[in-house]
Protein backbone atom coordinates (compact mmCIF):
# COMPACT_ATOMS: atom_id res chain seq x y z
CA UNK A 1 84.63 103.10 77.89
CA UNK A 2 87.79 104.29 76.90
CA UNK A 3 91.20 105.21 78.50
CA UNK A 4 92.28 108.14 76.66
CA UNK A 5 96.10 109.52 77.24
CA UNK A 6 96.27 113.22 77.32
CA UNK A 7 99.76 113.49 75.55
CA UNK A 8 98.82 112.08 72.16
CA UNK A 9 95.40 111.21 72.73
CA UNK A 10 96.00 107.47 72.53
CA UNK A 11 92.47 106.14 73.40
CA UNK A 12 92.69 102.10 75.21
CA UNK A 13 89.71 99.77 75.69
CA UNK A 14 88.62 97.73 78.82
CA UNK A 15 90.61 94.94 77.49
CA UNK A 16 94.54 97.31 76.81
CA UNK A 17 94.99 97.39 73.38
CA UNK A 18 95.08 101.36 71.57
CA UNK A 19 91.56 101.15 70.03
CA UNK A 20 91.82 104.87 68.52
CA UNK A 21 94.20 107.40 67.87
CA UNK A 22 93.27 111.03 66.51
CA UNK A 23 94.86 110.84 62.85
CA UNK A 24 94.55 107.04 61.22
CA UNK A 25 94.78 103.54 62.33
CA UNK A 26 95.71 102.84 65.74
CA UNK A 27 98.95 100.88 66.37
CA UNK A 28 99.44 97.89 68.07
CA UNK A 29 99.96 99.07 71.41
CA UNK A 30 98.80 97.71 74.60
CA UNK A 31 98.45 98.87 78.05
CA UNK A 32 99.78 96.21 81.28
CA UNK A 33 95.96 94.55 82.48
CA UNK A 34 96.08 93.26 86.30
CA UNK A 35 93.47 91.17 87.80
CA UNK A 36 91.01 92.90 89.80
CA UNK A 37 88.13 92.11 92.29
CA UNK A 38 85.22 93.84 94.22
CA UNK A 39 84.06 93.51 97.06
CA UNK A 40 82.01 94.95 99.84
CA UNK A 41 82.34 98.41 97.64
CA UNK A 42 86.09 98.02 97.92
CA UNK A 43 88.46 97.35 94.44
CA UNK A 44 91.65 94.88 94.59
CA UNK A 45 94.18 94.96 92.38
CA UNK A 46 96.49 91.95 91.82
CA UNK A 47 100.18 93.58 91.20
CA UNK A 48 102.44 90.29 90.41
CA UNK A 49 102.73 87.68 88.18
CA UNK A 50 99.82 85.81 86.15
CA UNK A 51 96.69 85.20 87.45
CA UNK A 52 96.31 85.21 91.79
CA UNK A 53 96.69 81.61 93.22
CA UNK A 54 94.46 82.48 95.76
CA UNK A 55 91.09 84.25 96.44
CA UNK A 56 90.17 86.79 99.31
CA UNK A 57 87.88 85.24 102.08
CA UNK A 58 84.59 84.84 100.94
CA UNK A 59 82.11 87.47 103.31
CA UNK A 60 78.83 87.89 103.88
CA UNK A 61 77.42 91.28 103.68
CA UNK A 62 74.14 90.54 105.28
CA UNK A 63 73.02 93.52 107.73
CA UNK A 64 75.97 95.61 106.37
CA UNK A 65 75.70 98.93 105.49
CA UNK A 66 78.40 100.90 103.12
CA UNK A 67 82.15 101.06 104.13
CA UNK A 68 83.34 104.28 105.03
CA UNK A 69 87.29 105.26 104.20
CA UNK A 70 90.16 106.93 105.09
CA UNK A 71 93.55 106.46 104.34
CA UNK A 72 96.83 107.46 105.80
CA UNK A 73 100.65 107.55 104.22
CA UNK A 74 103.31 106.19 106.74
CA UNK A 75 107.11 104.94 106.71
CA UNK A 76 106.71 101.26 107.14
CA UNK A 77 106.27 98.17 104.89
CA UNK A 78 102.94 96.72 104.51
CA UNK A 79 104.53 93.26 106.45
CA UNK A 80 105.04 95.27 109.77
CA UNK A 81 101.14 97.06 109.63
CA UNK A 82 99.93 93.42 110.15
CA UNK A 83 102.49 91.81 112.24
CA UNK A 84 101.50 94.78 114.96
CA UNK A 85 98.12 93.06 114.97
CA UNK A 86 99.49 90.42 115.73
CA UNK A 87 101.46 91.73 118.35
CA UNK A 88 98.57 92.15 120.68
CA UNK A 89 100.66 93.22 124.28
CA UNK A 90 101.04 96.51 122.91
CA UNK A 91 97.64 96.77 123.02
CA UNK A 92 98.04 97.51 126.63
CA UNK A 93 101.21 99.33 126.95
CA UNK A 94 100.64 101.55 124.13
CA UNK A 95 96.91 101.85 123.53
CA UNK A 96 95.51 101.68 127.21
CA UNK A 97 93.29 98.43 126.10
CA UNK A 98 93.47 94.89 128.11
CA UNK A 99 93.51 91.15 126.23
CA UNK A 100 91.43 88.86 128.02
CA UNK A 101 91.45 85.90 126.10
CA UNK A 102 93.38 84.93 122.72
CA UNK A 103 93.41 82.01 120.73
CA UNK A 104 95.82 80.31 118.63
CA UNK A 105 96.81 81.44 115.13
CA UNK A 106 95.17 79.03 112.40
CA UNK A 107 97.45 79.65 109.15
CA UNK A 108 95.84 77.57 106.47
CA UNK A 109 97.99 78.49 102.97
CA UNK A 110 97.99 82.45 102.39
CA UNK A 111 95.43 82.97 105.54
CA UNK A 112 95.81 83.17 108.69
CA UNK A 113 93.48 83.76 111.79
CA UNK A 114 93.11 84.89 115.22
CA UNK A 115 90.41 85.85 118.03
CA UNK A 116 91.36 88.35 120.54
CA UNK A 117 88.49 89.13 123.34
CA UNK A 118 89.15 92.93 124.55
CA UNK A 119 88.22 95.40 127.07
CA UNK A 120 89.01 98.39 124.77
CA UNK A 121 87.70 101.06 127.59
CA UNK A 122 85.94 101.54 130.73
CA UNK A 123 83.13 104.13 130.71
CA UNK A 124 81.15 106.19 132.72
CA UNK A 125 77.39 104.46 133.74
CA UNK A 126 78.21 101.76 130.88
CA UNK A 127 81.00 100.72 132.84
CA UNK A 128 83.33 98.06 130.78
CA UNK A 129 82.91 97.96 127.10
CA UNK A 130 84.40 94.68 126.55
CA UNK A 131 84.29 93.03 122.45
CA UNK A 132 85.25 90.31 120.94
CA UNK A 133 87.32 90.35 118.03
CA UNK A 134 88.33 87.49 115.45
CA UNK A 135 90.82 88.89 112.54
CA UNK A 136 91.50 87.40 109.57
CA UNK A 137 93.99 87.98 106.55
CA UNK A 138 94.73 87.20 103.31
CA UNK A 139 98.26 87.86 102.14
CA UNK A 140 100.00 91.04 103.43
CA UNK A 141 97.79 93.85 101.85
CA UNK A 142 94.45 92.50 103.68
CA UNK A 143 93.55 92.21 107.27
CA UNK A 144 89.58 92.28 107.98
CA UNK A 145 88.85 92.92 111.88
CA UNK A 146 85.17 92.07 113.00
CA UNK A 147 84.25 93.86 116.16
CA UNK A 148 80.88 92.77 118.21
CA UNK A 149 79.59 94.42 121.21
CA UNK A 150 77.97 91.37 123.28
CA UNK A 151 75.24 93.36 124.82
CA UNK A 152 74.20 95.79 122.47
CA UNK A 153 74.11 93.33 119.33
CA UNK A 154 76.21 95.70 117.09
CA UNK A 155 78.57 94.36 114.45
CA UNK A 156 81.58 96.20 113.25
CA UNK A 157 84.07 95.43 110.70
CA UNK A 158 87.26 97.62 109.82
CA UNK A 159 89.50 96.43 107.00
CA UNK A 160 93.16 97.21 107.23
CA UNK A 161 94.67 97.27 103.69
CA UNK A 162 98.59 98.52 103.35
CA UNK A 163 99.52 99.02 99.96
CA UNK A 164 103.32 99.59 99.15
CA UNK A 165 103.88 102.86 97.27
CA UNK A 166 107.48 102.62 97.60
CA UNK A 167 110.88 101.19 99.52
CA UNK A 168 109.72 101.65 103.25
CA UNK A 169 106.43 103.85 101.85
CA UNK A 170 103.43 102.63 102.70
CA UNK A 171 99.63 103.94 102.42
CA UNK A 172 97.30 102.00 105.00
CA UNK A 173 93.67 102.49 103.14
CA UNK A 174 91.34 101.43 106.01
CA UNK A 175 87.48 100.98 105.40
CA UNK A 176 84.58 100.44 108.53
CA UNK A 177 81.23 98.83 107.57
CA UNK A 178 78.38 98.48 110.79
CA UNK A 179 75.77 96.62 111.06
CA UNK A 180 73.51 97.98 113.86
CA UNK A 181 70.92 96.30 115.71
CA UNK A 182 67.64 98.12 115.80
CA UNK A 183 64.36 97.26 117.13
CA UNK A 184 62.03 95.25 115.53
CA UNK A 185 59.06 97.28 116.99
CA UNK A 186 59.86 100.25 114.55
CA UNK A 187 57.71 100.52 111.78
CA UNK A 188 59.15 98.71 108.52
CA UNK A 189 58.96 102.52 106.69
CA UNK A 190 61.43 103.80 109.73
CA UNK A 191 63.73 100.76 109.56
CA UNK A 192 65.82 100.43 105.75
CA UNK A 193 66.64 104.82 106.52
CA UNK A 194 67.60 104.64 110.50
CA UNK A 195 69.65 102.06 109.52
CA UNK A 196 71.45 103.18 107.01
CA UNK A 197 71.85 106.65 109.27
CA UNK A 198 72.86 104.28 112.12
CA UNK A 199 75.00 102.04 109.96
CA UNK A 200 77.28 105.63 108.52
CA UNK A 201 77.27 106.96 111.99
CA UNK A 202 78.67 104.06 113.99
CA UNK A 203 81.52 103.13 111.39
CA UNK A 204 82.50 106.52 111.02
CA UNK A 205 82.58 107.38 114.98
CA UNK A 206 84.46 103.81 114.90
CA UNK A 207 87.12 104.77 111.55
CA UNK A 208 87.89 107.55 113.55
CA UNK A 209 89.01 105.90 116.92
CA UNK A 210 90.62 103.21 115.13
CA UNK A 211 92.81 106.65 112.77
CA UNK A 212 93.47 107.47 116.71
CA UNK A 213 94.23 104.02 117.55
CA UNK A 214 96.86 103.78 114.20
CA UNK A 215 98.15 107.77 114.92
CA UNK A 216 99.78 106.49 118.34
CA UNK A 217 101.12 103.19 116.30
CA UNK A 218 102.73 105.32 113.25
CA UNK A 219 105.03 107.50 115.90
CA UNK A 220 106.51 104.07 116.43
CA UNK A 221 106.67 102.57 112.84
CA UNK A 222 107.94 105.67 111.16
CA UNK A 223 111.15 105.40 113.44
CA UNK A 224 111.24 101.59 114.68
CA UNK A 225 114.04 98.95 112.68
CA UNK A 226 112.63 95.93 111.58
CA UNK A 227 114.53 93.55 113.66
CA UNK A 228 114.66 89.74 111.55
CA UNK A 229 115.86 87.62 114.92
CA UNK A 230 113.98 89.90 117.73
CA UNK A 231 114.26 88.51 121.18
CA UNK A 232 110.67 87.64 122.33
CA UNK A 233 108.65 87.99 125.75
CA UNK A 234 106.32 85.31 127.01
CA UNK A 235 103.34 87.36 125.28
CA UNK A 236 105.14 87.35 121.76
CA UNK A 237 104.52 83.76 120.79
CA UNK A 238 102.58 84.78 117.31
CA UNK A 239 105.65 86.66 116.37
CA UNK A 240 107.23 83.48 114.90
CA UNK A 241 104.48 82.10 113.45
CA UNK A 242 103.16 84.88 111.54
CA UNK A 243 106.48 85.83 110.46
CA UNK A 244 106.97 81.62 108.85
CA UNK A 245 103.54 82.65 107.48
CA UNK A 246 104.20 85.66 105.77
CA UNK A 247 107.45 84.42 104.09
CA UNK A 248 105.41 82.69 101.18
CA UNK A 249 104.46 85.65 99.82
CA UNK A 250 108.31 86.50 99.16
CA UNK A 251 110.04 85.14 95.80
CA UNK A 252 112.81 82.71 96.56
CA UNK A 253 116.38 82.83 95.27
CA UNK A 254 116.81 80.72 92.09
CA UNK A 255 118.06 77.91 93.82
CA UNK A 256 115.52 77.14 96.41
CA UNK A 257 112.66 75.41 95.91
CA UNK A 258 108.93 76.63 95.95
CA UNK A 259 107.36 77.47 99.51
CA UNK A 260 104.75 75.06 99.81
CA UNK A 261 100.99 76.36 100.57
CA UNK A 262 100.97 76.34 104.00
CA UNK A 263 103.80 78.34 104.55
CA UNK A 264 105.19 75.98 107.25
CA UNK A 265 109.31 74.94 106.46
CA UNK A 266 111.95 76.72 107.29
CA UNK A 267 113.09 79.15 104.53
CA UNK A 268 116.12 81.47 104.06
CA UNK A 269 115.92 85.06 105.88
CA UNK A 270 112.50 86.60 103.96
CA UNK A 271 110.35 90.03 105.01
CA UNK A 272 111.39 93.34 104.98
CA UNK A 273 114.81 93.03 105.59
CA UNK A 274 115.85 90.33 103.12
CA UNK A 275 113.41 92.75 100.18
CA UNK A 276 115.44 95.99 101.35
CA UNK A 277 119.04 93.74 100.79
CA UNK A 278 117.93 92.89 97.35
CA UNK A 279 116.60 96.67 96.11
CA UNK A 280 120.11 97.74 97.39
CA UNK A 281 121.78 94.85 95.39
């Protein structure tokens, strides 16, 4: 259970502090400890100050088989990965896919929420494969996507997690759990192995359209200026929103006062922008 450094051969326990060293007693010398949490097979790391203030969404992994992963290293800040969901008219223009219905964001403190119903393709035989889709995140590193199929019962979530690795660097670690639908005629032996084969299956045939989906996206992001006052169409109305959302998750200059929870008053210029001004300064 120890950390060992390969340099000196400084060995660290679970809790940071130097525990053994190869000649003597060890000195008092600590590694940094950030707060972590598990779950659904997937590790969080806290990287700021103290303790979070906030949890991640509480989910149910009922039906659920493993997450598969991928992950993918891009040009873009973690801020613009979830505005462009969001940003659901480029759905059509750049992805091929239709929005039939959308509901209003809910922001409630560091979440917010959406529901987009879809027509992601048109098919051969099965004709229009139409799904409903509510998103959810929590801060700007975690977006969790649940996809159902109406009429084949099948239940598909893909988390979108960007994680800064530095100015403008971003790696978008992206995970797909299923949870299939399968007969209840098939003999209980048959049914804990076909669906865990048909659980892998369907979120890895679905991690790899949605690496297609976010291929055609990073063209754009690699090369695209974040804009702070963009001029908006009558489909961009969650632009604004989100944006007032996401700037509690920005520190303030010293002489403004906290953001309160729900993210709501007007605050000076925040996001990607106002965080590239101040590594420059």
């Amino acid at each position: 259970e120890l950390l060992v450094c390969p340099f000196h051969r400084f060995a660290f326990d679970p809790e940071g502090a130097c525990a053994k060293v190869p000649v003597g007693k060890p000195p008092r010398a600590r590694l940094d400890h950030y707060p972590i949490r598990e779950q659904h097979g997937i590790i969080y790391l806290w990287y700021g100050d103290g303790e979070p203030k906030w949890e991640l969404p509480e989910i149910d992994d009922t039906g659920f088989g493993p997450p598969v992963f991928c992950s993918k290293d891009m040009s873009t800040h973690p801020q613009e990965i979830l505005e462009n969901v969001i940003d659901y008219a480029h759905l059509r223009e750049l992805h091929g896919m239709d929005v039939l219905k959308i509901s209003p964001l809910e922001a409630e403190g560091p979440y917010l929420r959406m529901n987009l119903r879809v027509r992601a393709a048109t098919l051969p035989v099965l004709g229009d494969i139409v799904a409903n889709q509510p998103s959810q995140m929590a801060g700007l590193g975690w977006n969790l996507a649940e996809l159902t199929l109406p009429d084949s019962g099948v239940a598909v979530r893909t988390w979108g997690l960007p994680t800064p690795t530095g100015p403008w660097q971003t790696r978008l670690n992206m995970a797909t759990a299923c949870a299939p639908a399968l007969s209840t005629r098939l003999p209980s032996q048959l049914r804990a192995p076909l669906a865990a084969l048909t659980s892998r299956v369907i979120a890895t045939t679905l991690l790899r359209l949605t690496l297609k989906i976010f291929d055609e996206d990073q063209s754009i992001w690699n090369h695209k200026k974040y804009e702070p006052h963009p001029r908006l169409g009558p489909e961009d109305k969650g632009i604004g929103p989100y944006r007032r959302w996401a700037r509690q998750f920005y520190p303030l200059p010293p002489e403004m006062p906290e953001v309160p929870v729900n993210g709501s008053r007007p605050t000076p210029a925040h996001g990607p922008a106002f965080e590239e001004a101040e590594a420059q300064r």
